[in-house]
N, C-alpha and C. Protein backbone atom coordinates (compact mmCIF):
# COMPACT_ATOMS: atom_id res chain seq x y z
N UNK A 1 102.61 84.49 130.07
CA UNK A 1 102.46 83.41 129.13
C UNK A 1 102.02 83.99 127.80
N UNK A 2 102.73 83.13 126.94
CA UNK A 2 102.49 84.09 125.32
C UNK A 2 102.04 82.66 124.63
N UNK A 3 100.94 83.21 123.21
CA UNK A 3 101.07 82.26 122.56
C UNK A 3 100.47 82.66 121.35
N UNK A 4 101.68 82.01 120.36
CA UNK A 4 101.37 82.32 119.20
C UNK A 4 100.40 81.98 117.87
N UNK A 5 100.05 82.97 116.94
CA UNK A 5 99.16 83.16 116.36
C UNK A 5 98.98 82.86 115.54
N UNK A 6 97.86 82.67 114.20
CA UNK A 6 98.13 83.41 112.58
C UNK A 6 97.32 84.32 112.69
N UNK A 7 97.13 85.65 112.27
CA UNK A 7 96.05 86.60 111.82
C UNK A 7 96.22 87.05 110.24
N UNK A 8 95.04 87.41 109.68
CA UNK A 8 95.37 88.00 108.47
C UNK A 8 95.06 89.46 108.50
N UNK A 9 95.62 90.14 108.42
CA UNK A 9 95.57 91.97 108.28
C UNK A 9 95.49 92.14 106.94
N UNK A 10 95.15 93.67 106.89
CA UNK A 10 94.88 94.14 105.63
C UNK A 10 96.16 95.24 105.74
N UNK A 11 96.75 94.98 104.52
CA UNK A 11 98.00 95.30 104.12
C UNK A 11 98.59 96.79 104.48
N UNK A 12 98.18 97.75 104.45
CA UNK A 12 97.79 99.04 105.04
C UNK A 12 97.98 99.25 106.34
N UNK A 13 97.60 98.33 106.72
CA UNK A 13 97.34 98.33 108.44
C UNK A 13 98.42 97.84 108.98
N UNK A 14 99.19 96.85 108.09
CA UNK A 14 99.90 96.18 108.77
C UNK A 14 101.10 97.10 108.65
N UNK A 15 101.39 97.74 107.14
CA UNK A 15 102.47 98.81 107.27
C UNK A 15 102.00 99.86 108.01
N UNK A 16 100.95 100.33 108.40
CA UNK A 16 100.99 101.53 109.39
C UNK A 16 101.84 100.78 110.90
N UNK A 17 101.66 99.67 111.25
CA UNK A 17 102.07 98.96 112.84
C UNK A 17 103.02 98.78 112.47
N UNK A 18 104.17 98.20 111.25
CA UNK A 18 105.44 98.93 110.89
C UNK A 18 106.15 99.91 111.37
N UNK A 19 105.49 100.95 111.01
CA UNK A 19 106.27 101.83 111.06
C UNK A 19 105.84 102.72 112.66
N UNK A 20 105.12 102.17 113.36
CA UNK A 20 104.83 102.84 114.74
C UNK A 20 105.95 102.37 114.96
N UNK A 21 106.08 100.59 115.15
CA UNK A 21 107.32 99.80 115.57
C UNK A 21 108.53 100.46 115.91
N UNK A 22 108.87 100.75 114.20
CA UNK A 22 109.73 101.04 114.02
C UNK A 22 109.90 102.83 114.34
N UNK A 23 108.99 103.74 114.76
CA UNK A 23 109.66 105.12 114.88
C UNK A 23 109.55 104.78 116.76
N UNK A 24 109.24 103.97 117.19
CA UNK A 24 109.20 103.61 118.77
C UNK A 24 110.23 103.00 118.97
N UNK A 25 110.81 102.28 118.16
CA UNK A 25 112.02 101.39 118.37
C UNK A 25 111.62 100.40 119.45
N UNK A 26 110.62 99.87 118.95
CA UNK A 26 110.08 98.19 119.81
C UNK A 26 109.43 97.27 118.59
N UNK A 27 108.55 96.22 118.71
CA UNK A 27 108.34 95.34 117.52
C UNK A 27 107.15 95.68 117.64
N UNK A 28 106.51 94.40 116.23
CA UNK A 28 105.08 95.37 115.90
C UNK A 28 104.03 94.23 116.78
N UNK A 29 104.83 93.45 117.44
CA UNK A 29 103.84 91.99 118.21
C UNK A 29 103.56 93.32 119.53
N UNK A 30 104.44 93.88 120.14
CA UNK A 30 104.23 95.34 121.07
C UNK A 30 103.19 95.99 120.50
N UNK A 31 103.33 96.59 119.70
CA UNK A 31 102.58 97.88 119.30
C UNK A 31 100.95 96.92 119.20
N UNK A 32 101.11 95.91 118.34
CA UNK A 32 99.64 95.23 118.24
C UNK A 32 98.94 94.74 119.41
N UNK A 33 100.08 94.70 120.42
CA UNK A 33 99.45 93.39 122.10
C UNK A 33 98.93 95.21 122.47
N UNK A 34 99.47 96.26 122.51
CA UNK A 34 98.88 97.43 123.35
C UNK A 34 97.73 97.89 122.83
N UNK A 35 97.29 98.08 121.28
CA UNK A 35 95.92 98.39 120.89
C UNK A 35 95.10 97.29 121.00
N UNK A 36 95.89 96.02 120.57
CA UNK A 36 94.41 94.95 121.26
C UNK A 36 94.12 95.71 122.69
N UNK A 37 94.93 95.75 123.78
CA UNK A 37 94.46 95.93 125.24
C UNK A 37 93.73 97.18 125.45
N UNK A 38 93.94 98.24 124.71
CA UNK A 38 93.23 99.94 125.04
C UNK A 38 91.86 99.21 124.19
N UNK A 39 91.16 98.33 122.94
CA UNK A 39 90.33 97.97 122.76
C UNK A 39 89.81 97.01 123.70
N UNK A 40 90.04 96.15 124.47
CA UNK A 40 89.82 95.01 125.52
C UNK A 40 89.16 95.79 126.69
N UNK A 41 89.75 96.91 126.88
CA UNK A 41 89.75 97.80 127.92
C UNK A 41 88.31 98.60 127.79
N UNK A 42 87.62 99.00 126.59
CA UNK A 42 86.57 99.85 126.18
C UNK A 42 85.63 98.73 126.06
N UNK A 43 85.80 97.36 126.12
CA UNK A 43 84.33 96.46 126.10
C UNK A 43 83.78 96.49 127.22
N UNK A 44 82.59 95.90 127.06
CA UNK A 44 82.35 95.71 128.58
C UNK A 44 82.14 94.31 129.03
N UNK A 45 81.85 94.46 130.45
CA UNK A 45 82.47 93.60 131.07
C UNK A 45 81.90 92.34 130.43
N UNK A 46 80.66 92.18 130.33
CA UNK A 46 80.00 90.73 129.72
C UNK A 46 81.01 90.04 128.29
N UNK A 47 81.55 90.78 128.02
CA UNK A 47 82.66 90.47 126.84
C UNK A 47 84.27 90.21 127.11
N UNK A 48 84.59 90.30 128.64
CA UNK A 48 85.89 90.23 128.97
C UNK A 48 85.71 88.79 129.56
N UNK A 49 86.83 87.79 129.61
CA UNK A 49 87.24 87.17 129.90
C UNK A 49 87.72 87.08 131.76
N UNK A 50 86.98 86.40 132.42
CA UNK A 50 87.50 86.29 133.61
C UNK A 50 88.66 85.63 134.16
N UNK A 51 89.63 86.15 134.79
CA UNK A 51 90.96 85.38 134.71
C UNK A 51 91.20 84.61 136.25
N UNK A 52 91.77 83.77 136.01
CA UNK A 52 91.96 82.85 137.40
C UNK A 52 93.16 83.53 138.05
N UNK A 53 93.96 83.92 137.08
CA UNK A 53 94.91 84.34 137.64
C UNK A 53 95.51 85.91 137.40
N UNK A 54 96.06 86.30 138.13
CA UNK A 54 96.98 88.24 138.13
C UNK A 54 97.91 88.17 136.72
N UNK A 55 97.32 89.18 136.35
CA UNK A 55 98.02 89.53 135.23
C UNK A 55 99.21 90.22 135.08
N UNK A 56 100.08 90.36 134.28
CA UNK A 56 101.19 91.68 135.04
C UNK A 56 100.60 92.87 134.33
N UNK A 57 100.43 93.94 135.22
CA UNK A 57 99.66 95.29 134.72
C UNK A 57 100.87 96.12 134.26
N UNK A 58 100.67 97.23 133.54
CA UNK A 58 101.64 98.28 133.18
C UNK A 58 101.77 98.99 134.25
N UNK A 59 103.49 99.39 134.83
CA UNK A 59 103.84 99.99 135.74
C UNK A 59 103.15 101.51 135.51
N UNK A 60 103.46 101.90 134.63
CA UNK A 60 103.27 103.72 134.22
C UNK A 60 101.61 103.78 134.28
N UNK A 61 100.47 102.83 134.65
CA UNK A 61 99.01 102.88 135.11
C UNK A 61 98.80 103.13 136.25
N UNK A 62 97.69 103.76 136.51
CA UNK A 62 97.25 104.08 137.18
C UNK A 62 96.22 103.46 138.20
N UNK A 63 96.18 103.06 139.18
CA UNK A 63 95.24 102.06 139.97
C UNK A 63 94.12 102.39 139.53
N UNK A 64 93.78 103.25 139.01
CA UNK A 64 92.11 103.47 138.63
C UNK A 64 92.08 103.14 136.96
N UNK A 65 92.86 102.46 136.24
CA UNK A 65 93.02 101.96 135.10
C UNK A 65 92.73 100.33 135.43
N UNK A 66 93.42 99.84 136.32
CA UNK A 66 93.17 98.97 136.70
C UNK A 66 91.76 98.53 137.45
N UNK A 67 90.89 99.12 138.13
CA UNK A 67 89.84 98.82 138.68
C UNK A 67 88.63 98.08 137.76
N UNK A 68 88.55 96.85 137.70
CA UNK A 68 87.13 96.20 136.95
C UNK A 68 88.05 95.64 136.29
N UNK A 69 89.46 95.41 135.90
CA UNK A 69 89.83 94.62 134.49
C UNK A 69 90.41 93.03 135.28
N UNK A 70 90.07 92.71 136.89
CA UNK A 70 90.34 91.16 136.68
C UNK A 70 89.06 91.05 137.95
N UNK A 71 88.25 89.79 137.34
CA UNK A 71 86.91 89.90 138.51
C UNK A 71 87.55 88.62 138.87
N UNK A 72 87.61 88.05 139.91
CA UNK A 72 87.86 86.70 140.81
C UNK A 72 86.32 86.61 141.07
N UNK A 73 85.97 84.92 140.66
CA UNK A 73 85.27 84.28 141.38
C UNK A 73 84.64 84.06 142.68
N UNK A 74 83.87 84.47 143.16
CA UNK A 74 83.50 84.58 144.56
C UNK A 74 84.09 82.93 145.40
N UNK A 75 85.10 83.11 146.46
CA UNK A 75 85.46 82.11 147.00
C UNK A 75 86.97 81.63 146.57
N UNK A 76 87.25 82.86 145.69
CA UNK A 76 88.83 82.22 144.88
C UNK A 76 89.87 82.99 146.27
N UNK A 77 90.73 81.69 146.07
CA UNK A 77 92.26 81.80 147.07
C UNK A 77 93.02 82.23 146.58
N UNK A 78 93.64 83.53 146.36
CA UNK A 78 94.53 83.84 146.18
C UNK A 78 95.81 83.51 146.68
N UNK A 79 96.13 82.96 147.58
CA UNK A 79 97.63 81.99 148.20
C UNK A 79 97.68 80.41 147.26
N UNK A 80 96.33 79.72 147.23
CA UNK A 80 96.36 78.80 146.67
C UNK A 80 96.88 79.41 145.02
N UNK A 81 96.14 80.65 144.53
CA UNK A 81 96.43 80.71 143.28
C UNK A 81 98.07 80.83 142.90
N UNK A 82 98.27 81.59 143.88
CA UNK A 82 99.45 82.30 143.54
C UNK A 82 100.84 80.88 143.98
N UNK A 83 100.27 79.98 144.71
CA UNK A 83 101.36 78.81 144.67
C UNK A 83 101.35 77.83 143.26
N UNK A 84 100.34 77.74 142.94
CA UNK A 84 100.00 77.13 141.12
C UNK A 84 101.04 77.22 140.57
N UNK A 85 100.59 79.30 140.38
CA UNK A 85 101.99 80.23 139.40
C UNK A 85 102.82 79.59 139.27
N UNK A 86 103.65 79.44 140.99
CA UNK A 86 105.08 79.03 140.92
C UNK A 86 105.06 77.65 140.84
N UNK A 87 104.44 76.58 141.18
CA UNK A 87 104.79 75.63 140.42
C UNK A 87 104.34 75.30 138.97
N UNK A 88 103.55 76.58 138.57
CA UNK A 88 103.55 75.93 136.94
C UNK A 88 102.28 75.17 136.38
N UNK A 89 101.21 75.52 137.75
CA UNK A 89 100.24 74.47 137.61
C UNK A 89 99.14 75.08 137.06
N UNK A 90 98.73 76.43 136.52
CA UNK A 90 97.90 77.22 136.22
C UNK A 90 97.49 76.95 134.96
């Protein structure tokens, strides 16, 4: 699920994520969603957001990249959650 923004950047910054974009040959909403996440990733936990639901992780990670970045609620169903998903009810 995506949803869109306004941010204001400082002009500099925004042509440096330009041109990553563009020497990667992907867009700069990519290049910006991956440094938000390597910063998301270095907070700690009292500052992360607890999610109800599985996120899709990056294939090329490593299970120990993943360890601590989704805490479930003590008592959460994962079958119940994961039927939501598919109907849309999340």
């Amino acid at each position: 699920m995506k949803t869109k923004t306004s941010i204001n950047l400082d002009t500099k910054l925004i042509e440096t994520v330009k041109r990553i974009a563009t020497n990667r040959g992907t867009t700069q909403t990519e290049v910006i969603t991956e440094y938000i996440k390597q910063g998301i990733k270095k907070e700690p936990k009292t500052n992360k957001t607890k999610l109800k639901v599985l996120v899709k992780q990056d294939p090329n990670a490593s299970i120990d990249d993943m360890i601590g970045t989704i805490e479930a609620p003590k008592g959460f169903n994962s079958v119940k959650a994961l039927k939501e998903i598919r109907k849309g009810e999340y």
